[in-house]
N, C-alpha and C. Protein backbone atom coordinates (compact mmCIF):
# COMPACT_ATOMS: atom_id res chain seq x y z
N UNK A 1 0.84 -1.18 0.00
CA UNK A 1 0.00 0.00 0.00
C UNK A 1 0.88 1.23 0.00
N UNK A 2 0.43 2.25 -0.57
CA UNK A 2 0.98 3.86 -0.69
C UNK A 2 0.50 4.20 0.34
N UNK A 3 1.34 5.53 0.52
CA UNK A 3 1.29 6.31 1.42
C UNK A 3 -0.10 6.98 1.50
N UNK A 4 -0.53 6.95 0.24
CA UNK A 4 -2.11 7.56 0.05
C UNK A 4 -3.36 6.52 0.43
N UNK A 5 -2.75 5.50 -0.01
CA UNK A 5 -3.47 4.19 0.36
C UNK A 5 -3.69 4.54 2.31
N UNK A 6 -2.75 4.56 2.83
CA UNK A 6 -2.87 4.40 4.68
C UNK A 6 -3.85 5.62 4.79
N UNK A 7 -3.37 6.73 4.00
CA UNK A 7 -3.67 7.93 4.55
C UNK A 7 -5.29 7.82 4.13
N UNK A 8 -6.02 7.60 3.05
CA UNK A 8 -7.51 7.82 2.50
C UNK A 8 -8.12 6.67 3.71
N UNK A 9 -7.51 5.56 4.16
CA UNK A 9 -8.02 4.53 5.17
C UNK A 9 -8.05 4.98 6.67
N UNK A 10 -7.17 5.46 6.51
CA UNK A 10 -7.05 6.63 8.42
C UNK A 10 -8.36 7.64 8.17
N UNK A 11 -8.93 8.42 6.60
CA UNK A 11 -9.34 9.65 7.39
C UNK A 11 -11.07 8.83 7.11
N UNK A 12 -11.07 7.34 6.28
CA UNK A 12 -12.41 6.71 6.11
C UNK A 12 -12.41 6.38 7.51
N UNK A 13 -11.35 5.59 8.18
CA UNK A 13 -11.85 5.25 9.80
C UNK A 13 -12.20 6.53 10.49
N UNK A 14 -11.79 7.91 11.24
CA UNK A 14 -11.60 9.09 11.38
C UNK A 14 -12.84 9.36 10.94
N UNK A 15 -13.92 9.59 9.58
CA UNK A 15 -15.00 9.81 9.08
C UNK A 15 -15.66 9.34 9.82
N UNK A 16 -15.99 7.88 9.76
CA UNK A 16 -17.28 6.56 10.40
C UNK A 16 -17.01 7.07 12.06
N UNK A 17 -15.65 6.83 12.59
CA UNK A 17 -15.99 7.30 14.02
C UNK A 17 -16.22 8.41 14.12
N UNK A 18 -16.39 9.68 13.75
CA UNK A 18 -16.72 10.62 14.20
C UNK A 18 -18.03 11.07 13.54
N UNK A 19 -18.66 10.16 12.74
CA UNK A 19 -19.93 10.00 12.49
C UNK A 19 -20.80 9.32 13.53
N UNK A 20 -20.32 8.39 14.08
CA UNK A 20 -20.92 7.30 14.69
C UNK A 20 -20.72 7.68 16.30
N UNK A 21 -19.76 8.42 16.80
CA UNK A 21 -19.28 8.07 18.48
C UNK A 21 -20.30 8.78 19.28
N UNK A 22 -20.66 8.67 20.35
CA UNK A 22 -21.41 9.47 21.19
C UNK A 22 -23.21 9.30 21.01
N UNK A 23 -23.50 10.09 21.55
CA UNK A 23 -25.17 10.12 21.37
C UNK A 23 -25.50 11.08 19.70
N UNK A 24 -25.96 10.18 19.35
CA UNK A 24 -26.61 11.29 17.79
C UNK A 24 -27.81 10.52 17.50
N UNK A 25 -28.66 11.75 16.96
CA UNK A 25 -29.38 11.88 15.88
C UNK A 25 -29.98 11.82 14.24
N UNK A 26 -29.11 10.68 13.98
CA UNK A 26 -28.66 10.75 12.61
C UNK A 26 -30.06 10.88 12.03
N UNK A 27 -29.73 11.74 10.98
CA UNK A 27 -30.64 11.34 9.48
C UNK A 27 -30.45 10.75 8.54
N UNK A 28 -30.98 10.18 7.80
CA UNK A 28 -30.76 9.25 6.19
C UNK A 28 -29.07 9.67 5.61
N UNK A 29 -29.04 11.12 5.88
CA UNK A 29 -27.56 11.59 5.25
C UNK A 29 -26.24 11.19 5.77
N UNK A 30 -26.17 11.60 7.66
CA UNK A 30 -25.33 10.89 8.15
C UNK A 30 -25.40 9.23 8.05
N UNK A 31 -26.02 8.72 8.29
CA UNK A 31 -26.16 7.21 7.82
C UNK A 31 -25.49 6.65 7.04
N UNK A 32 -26.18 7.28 5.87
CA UNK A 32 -25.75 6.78 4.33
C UNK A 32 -23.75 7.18 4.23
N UNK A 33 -23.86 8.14 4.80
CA UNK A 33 -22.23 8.68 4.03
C UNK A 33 -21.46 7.67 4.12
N UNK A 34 -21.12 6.92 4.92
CA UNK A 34 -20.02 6.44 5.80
C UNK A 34 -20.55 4.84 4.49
N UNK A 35 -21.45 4.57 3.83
CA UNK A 35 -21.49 3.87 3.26
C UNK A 35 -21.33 4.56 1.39
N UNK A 36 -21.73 5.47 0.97
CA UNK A 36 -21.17 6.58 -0.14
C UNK A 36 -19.94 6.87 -0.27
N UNK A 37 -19.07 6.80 1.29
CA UNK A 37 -17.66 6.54 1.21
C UNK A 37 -17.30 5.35 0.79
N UNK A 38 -17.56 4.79 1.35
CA UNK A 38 -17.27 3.00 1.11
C UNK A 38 -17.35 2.96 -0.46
N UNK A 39 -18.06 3.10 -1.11
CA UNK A 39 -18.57 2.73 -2.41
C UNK A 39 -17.99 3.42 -2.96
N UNK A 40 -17.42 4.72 -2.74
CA UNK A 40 -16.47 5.61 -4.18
C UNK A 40 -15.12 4.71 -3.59
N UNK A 41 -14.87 3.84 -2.70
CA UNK A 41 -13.43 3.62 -2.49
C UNK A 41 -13.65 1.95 -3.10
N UNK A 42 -14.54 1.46 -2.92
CA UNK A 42 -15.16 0.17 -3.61
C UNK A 42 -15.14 0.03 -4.92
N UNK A 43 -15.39 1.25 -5.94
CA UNK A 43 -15.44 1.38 -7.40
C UNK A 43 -14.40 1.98 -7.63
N UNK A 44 -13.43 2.43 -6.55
CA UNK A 44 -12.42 2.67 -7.58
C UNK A 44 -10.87 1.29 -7.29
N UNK A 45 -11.24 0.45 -6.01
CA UNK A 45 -10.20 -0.95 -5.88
C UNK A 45 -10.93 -2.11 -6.57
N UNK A 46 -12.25 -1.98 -6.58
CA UNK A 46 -13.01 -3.42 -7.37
C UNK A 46 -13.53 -3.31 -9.02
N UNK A 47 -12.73 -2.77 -9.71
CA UNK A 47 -13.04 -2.56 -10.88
C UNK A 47 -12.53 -3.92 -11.85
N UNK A 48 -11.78 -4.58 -10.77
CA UNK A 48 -12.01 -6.25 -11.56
C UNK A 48 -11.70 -7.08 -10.38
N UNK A 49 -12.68 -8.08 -10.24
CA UNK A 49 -12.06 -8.80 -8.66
C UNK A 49 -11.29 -9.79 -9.16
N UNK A 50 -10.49 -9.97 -8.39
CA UNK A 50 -9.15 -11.50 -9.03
C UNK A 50 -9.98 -12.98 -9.08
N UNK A 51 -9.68 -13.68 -10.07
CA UNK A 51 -10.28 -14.83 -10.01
C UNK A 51 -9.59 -16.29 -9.38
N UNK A 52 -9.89 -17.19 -9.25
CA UNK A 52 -9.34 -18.24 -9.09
C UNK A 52 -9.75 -18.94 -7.85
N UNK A 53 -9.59 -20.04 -7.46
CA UNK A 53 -10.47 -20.95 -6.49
C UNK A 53 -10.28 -20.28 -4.73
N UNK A 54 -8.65 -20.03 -4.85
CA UNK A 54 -8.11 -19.47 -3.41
C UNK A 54 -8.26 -17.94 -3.63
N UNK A 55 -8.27 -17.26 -4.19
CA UNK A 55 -8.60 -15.65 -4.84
C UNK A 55 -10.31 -15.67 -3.92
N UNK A 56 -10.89 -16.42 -4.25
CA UNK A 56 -12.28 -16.47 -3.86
C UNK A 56 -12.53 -16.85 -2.74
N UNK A 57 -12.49 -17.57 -2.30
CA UNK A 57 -12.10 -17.92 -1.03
C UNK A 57 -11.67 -17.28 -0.04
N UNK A 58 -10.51 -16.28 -0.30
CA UNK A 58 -9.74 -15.21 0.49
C UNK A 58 -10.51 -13.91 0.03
N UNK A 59 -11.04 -13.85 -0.84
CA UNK A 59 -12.35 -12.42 -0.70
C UNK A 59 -13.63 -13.06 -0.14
N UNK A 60 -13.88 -14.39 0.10
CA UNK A 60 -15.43 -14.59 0.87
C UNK A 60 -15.04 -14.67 2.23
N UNK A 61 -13.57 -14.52 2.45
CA UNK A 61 -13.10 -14.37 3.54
C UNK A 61 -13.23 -13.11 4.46
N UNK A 62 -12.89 -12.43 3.46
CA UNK A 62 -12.93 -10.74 3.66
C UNK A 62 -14.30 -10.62 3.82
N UNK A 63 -15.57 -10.82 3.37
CA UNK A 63 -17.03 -10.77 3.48
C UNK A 63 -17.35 -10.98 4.74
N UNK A 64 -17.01 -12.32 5.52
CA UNK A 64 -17.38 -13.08 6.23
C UNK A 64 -16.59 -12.02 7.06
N UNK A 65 -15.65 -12.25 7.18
CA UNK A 65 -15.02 -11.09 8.58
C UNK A 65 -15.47 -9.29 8.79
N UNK A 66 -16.48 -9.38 7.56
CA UNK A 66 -16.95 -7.96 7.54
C UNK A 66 -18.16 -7.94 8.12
N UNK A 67 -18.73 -9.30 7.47
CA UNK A 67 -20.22 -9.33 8.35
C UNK A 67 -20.18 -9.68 10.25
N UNK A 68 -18.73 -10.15 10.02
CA UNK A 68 -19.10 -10.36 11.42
C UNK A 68 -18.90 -9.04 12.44
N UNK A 69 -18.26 -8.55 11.62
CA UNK A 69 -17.48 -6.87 12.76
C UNK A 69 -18.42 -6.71 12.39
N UNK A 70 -19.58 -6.12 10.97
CA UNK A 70 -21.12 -4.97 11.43
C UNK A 70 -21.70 -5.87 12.08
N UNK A 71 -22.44 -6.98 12.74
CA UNK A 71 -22.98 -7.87 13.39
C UNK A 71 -22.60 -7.10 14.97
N UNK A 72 -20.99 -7.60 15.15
CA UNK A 72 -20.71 -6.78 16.21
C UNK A 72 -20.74 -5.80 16.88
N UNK A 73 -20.75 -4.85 15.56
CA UNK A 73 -20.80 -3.30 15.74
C UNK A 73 -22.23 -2.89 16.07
N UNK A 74 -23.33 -3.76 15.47
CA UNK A 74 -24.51 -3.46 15.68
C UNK A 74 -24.76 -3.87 17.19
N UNK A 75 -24.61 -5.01 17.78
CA UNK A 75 -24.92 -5.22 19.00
C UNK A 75 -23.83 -4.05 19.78
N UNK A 76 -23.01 -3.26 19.91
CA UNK A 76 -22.22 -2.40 20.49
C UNK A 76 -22.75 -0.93 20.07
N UNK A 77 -23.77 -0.78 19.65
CA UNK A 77 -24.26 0.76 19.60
C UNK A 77 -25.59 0.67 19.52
N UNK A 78 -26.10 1.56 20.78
CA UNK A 78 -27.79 1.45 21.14
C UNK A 78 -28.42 2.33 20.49
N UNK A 79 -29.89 1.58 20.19
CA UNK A 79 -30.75 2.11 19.27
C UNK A 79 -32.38 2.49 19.88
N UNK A 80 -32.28 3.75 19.75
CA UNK A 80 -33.70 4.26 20.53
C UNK A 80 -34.51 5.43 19.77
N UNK A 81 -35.73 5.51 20.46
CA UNK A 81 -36.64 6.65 19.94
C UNK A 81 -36.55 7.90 20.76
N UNK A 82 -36.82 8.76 20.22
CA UNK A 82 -36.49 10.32 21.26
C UNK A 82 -38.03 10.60 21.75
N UNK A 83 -38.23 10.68 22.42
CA UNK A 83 -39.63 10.00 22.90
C UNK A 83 -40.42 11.72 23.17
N UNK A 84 -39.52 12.87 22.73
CA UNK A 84 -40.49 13.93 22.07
C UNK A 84 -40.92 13.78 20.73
N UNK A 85 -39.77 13.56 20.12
CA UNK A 85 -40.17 13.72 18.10
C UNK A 85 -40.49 12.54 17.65
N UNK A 86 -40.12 11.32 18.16
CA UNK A 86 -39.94 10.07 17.55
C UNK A 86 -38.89 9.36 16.86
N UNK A 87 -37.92 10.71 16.83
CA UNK A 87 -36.64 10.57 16.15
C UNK A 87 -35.54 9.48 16.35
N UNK A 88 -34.78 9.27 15.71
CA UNK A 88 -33.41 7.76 15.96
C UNK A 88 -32.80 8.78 16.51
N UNK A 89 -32.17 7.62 17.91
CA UNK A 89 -31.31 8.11 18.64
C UNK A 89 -30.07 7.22 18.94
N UNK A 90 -28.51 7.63 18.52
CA UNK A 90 -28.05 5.98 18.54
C UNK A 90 -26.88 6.57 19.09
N UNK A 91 -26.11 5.56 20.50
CA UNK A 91 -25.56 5.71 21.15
C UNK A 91 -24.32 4.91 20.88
N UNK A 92 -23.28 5.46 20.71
CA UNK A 92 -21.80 4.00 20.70
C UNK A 92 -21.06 5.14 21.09
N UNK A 93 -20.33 4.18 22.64
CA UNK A 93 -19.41 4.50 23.10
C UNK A 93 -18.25 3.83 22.72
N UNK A 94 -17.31 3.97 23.74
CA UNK A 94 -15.79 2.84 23.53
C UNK A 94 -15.47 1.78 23.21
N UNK A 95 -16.47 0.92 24.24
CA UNK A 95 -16.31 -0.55 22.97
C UNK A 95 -16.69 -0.46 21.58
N UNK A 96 -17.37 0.50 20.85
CA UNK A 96 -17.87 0.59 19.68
C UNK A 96 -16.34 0.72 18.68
N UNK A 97 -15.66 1.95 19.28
CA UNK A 97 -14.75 2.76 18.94
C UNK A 97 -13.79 1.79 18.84
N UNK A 98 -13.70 0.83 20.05
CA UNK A 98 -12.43 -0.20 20.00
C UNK A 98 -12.64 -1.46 18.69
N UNK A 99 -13.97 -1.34 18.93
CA UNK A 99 -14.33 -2.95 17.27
C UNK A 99 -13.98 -2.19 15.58
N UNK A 100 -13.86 -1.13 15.84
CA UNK A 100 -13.76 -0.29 14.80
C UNK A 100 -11.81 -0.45 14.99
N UNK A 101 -11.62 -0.10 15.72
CA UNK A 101 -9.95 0.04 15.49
C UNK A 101 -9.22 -1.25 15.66
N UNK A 102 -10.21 -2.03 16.06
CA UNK A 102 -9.44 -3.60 15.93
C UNK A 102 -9.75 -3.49 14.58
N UNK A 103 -10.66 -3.68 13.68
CA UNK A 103 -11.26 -3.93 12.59
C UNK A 103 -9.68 -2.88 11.68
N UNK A 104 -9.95 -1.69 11.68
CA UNK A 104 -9.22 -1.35 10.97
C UNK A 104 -7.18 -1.86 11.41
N UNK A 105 -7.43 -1.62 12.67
CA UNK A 105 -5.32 -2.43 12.98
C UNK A 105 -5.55 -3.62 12.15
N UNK A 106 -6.60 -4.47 12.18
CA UNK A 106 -6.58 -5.91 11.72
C UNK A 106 -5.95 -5.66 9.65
N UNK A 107 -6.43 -4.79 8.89
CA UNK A 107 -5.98 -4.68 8.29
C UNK A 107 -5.21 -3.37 7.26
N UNK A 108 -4.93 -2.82 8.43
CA UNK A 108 -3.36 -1.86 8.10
C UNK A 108 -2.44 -2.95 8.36
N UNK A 109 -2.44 -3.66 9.81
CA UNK A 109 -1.33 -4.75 10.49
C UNK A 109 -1.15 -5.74 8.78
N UNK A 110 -2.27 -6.05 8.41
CA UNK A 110 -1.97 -7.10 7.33
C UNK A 110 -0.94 -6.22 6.00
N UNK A 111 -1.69 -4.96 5.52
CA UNK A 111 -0.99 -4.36 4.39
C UNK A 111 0.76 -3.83 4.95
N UNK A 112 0.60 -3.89 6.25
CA UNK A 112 2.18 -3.45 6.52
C UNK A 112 2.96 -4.66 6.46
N UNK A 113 2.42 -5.52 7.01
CA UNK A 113 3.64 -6.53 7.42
C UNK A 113 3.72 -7.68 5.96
N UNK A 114 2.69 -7.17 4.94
CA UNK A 114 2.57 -7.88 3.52
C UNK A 114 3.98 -7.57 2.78
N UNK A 115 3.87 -6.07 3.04
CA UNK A 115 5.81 -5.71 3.00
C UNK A 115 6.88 -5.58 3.66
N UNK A 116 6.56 -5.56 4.76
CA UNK A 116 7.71 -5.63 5.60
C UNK A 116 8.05 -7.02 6.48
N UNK A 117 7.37 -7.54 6.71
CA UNK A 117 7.29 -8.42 7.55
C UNK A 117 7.49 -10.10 7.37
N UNK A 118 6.25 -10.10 6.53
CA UNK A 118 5.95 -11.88 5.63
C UNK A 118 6.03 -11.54 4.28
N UNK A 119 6.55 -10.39 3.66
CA UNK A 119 6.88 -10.57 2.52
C UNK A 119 6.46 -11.93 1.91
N UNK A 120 8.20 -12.40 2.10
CA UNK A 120 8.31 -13.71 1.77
C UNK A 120 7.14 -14.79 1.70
N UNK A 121 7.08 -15.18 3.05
CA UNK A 121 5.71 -16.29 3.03
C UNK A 121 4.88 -15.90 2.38
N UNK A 122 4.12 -14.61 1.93
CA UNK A 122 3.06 -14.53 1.22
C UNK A 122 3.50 -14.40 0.04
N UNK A 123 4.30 -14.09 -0.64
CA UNK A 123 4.67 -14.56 -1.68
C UNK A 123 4.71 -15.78 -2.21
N UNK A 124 5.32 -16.60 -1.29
CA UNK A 124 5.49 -18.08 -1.81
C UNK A 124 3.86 -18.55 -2.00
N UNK A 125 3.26 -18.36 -0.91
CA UNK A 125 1.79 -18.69 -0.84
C UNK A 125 0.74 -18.46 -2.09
N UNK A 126 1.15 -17.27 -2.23
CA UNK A 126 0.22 -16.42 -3.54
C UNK A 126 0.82 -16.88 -4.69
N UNK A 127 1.59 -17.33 -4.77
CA UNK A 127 2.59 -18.05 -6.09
C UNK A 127 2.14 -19.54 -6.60
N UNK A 128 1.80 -20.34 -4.80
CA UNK A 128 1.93 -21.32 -5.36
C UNK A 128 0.30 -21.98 -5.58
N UNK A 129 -0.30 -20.77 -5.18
CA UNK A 129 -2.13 -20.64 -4.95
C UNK A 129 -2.66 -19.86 -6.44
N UNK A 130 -1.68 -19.26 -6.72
CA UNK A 130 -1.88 -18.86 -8.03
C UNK A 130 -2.88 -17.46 -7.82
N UNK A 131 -2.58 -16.95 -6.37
CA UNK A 131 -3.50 -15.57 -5.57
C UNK A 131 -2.66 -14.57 -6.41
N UNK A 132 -3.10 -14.01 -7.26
CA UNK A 132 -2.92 -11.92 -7.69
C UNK A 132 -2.82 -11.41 -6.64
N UNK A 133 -1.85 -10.95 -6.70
CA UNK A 133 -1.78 -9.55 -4.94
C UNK A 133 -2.70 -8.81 -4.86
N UNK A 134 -3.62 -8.33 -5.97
CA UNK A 134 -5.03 -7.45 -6.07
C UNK A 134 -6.37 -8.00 -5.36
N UNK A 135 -5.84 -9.72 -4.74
CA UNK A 135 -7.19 -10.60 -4.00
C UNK A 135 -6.96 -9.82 -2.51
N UNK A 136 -6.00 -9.57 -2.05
CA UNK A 136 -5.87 -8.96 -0.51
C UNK A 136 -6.73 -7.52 -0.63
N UNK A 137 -6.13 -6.78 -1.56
CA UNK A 137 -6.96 -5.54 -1.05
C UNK A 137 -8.12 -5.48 -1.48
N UNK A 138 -8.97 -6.24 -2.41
CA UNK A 138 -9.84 -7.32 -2.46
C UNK A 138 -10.84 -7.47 -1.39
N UNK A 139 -9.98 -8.23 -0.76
CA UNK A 139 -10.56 -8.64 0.32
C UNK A 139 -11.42 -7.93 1.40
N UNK A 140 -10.14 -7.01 1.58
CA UNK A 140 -10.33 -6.03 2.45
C UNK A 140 -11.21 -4.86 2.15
N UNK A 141 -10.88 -4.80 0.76
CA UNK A 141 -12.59 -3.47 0.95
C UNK A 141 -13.60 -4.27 0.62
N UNK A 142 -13.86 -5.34 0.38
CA UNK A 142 -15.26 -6.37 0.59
C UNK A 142 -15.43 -6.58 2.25
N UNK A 143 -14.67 -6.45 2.93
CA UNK A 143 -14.59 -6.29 4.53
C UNK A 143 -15.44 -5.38 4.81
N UNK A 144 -14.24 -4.12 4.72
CA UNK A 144 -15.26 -2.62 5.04
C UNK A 144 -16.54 -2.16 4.42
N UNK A 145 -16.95 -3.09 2.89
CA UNK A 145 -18.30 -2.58 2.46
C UNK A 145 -19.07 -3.17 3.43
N UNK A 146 -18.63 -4.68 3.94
CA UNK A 146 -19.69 -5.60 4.62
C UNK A 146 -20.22 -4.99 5.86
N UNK A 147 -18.82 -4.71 6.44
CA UNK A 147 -19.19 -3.78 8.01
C UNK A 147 -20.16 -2.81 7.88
N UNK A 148 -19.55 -2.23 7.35
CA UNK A 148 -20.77 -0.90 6.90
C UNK A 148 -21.74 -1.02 6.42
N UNK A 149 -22.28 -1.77 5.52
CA UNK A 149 -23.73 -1.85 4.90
C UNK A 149 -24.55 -2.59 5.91
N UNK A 150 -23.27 -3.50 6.87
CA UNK A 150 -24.27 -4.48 8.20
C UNK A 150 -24.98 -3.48 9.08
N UNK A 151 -23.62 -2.37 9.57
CA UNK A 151 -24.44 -1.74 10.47
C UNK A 151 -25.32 -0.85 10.15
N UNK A 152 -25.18 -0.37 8.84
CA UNK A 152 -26.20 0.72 8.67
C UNK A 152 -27.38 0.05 8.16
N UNK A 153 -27.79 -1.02 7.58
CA UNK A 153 -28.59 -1.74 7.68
C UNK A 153 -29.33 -2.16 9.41
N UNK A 154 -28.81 -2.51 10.23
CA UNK A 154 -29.09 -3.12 11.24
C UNK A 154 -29.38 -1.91 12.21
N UNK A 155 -28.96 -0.80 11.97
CA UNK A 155 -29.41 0.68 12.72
C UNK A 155 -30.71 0.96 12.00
N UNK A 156 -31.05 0.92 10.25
CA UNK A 156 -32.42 0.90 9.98
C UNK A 156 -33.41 -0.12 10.71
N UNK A 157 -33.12 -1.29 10.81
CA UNK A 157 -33.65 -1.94 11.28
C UNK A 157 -34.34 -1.44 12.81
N UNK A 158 -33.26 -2.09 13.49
CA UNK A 158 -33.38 -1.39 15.14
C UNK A 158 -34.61 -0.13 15.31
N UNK A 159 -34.10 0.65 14.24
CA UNK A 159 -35.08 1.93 14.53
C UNK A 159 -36.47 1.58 14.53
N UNK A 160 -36.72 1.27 12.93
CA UNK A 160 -37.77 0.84 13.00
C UNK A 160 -38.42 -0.01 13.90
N UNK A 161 -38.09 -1.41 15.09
CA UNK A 161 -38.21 -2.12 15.32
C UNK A 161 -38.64 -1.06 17.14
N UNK A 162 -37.82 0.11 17.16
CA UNK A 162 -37.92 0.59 18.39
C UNK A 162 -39.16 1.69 18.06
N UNK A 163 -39.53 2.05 16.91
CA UNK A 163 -40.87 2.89 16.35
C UNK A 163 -39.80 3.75 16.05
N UNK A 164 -38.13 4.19 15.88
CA UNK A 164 -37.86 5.82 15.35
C UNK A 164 -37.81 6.00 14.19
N UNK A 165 -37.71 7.36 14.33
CA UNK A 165 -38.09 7.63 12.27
C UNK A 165 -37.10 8.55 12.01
N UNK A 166 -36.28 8.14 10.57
CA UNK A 166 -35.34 8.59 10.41
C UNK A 166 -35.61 9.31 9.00
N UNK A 167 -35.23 10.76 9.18
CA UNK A 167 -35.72 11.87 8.43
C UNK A 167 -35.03 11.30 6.75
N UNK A 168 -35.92 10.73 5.74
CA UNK A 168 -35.06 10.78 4.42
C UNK A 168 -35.31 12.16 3.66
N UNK A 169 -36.13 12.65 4.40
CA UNK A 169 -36.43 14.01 2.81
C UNK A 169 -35.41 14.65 1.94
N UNK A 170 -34.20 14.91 2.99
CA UNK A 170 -32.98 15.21 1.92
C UNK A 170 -32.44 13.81 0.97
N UNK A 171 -33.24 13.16 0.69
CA UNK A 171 -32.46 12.21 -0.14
C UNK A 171 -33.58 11.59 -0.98
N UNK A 172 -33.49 12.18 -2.06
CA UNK A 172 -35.26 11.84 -2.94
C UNK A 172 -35.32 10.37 -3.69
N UNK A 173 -34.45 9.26 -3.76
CA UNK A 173 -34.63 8.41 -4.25
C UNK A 173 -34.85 7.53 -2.93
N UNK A 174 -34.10 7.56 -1.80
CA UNK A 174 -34.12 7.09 -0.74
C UNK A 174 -35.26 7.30 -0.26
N UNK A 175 -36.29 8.27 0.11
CA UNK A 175 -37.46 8.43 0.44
C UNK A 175 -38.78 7.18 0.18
N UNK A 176 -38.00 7.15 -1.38
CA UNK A 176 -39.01 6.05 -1.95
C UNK A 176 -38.72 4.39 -1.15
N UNK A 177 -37.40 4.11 -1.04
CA UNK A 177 -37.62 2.64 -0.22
C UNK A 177 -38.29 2.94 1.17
N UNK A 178 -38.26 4.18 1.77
CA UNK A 178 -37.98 4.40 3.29
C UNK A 178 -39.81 4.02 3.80
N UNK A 179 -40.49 4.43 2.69
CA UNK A 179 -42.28 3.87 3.26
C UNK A 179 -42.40 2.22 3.34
C-alpha cells in the first residue's frame, strides 16, 4: 500500500468514528455517508475482482469477517426513539470505537507486514495458490463494504423495530424505499 493508500483509510476510519461516536441523531444523510464513502473507495479498488479458487475464497473471507465486525458493531451501539419527536437516537461508546480500530489495525497490520514483515511467506503462498496480490486488497474493501452496509442496515432496522423515524427528505430516491 501507498502512502495515500494508509492515509484515504485513516481519514475513512476518522470519518465513520466521528460520524458514529457518542449520542446522535442521525438522518438518512449521516447514515448513508459512511457507506457513499465506502462505495467511491469500492469502485475505484473493485473494478475487476481477481479470479481463481483461493482468490475467492480469500475475498469470501474478507465478506465473512466484515459481516461479522457490522454484526458486532450493531450489538455495540444502542438504538432508541427520542420520545419527544420520535426521532433515531443511537448511542456507541468505547467498545464501539475499540471494534472499529481492531477492525481497521486488523488490516493496516496485514498491508504493513505484507511488505515488511511476511513478505516472503506470502509470496510463496500467492505463487503457489496462483492468488494476484489485487485478492488482498480485495478482500479487504469487501470487509469494510460488509461492516458498513451491516451496520447501517441493522441501525435501519433497530429503529424501525424501536418505532424511530429517520428523516429521508434530503435524499429523494431514498425516500421512496424508506415507506
Amino acid at each position: 500500500m501507498s502512502l495515500g493508500d494508509y492515509l484515504l483509510y485513516t481519514g475513512l476510519f476518522i470519518a465513520i468514528l466521528a460520524t458514529q461516536l457518542g449520542t446522535r441523531r442521525p438522518d438518512a444523510r449521516r447514515l448513508l455517508l459512511p457507506v457513499g464513502i465506502v462505495a467511491g473507495v469500492g469502485f475505484k479498488y473493485l473494478k475487476e475482482i481477481p479470479s481463481g479458487t483461493t482468490a475467492h475464497l480469500i475475498e469470501a473471507a474478507g465478506l465473512a469477517v466484515g459481516l461479522l465486525f457490522g454484526l458486532a458493531s450493531i450489538a455495540l451501539i444502542q438504538v432508541r426513539r427520542d420520545p419527544d419527536d420520535s426521532r433515531l437516537v443511537t448511542v456507541a461508546g468505547w467498545p464501539y470505537a475499540a471494534l472499529w480500530t481492531a477492525a481497521m489495525a486488523l488490516r493496516m497490520g496485514f498491508a504493513y507486514g505484507s511488505t515488511h514483515w511476511f513478505t516472503h511467506s506470502l509470496a510463496t503462498f500467492s505463487a503457489e495458490h496462483q492468488v494476484a496480490p489485487e485478492t488482498y486488497g480485495t478482500a479487504f474493501v469487501l470487509m469494510v463494504l460488509a461492516m458498513i452496509a451491516v451496520r447501517t442496515v441493522g441501525v435501519l432496522i433497530r429503529a424501525r423495530m424501536v418505532g424511530a423515524t429517520v428523516d429521508f427528505s434530503a435524499l429523494g430516491i431514498a425516500r421512496r424505499f424508506a415507506r
